[in-house]
Protein backbone atom coordinates (compact mmCIF):
# COMPACT_ATOMS: atom_id res chain seq x y z
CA UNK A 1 -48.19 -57.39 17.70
CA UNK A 2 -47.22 -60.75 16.54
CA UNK A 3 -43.29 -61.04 15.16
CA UNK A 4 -41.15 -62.91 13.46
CA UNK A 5 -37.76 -61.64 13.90
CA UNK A 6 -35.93 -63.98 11.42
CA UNK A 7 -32.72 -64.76 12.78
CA UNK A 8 -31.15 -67.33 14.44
CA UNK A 9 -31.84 -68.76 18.19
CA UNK A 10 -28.63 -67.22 19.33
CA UNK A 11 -29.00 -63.64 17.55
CA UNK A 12 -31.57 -63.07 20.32
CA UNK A 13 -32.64 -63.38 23.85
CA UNK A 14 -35.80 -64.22 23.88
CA UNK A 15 -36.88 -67.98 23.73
CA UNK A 16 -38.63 -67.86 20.38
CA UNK A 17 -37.87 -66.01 17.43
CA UNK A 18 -41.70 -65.83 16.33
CA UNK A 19 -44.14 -64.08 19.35
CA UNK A 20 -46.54 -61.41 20.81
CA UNK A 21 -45.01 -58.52 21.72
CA UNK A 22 -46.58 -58.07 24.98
CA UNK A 23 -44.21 -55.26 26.54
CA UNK A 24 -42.46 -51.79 25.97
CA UNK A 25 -39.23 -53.60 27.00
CA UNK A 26 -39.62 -56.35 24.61
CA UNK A 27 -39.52 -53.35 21.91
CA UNK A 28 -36.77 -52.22 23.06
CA UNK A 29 -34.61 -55.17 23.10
CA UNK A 30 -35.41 -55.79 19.62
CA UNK A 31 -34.69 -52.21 18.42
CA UNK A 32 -31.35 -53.12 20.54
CA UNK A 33 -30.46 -55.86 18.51
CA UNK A 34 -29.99 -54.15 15.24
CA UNK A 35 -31.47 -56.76 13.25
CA UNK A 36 -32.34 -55.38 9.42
CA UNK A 37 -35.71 -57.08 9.13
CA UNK A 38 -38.44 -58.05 11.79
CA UNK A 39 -41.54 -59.73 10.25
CA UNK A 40 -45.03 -58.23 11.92
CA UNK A 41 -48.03 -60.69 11.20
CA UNK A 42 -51.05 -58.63 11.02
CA UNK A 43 -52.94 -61.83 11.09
CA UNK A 44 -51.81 -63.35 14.41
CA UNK A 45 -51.93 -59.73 16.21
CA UNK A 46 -54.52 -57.99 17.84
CA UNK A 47 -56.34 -54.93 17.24
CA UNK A 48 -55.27 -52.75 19.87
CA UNK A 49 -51.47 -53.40 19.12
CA UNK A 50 -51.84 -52.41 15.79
CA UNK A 51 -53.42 -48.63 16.35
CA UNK A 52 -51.26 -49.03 19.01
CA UNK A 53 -48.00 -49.10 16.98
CA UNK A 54 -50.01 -46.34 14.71
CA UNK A 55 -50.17 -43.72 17.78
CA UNK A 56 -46.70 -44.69 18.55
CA UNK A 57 -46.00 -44.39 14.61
CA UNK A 58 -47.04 -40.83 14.38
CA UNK A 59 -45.87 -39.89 17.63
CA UNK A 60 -41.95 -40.64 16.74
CA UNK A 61 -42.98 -38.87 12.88
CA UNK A 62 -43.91 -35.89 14.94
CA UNK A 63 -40.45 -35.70 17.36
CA UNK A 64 -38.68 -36.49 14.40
CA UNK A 65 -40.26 -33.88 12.58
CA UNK A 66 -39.09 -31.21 15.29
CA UNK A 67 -36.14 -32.58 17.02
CA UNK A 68 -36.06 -29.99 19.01
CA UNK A 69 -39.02 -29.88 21.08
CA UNK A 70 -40.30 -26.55 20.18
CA UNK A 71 -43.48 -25.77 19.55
């Protein structure tokens, strides 16, 4: 998935604000950061991140849905 994440240079620790996500820990940093926005360019990503991010999408709707665990 291709981002944006619209802040400065120094907000950040990667070496461009605007890139691929190409890892789990990448994801993670930026969730980390506590930014308010994060652009995602539909355009510049590929396929498989996007149903990617939908499986991960409904999988986080589901353990949100019961916090718990139980089934």
């Amino acid at each position: 998935m291709y981002v944006d994440l619209n802040c400065a240079w120094f907000k950040h620790p990667f070496p461009r604000r605007s890139f691929k996500i190409s890892t789990a820990h990448q994801i993670a940093t930026i969730q980390g950061i506590g930014l308010a926005t994060v652009l995602v360019y539909p355009s510049l990503s590929t396929r498989e991140a996007l149903e990617e991010e939908k499986e991960q999408e409904a999988s986080r709707s589901e353990a949100s849905a019961d916090p718990l665990g139980q089934q």
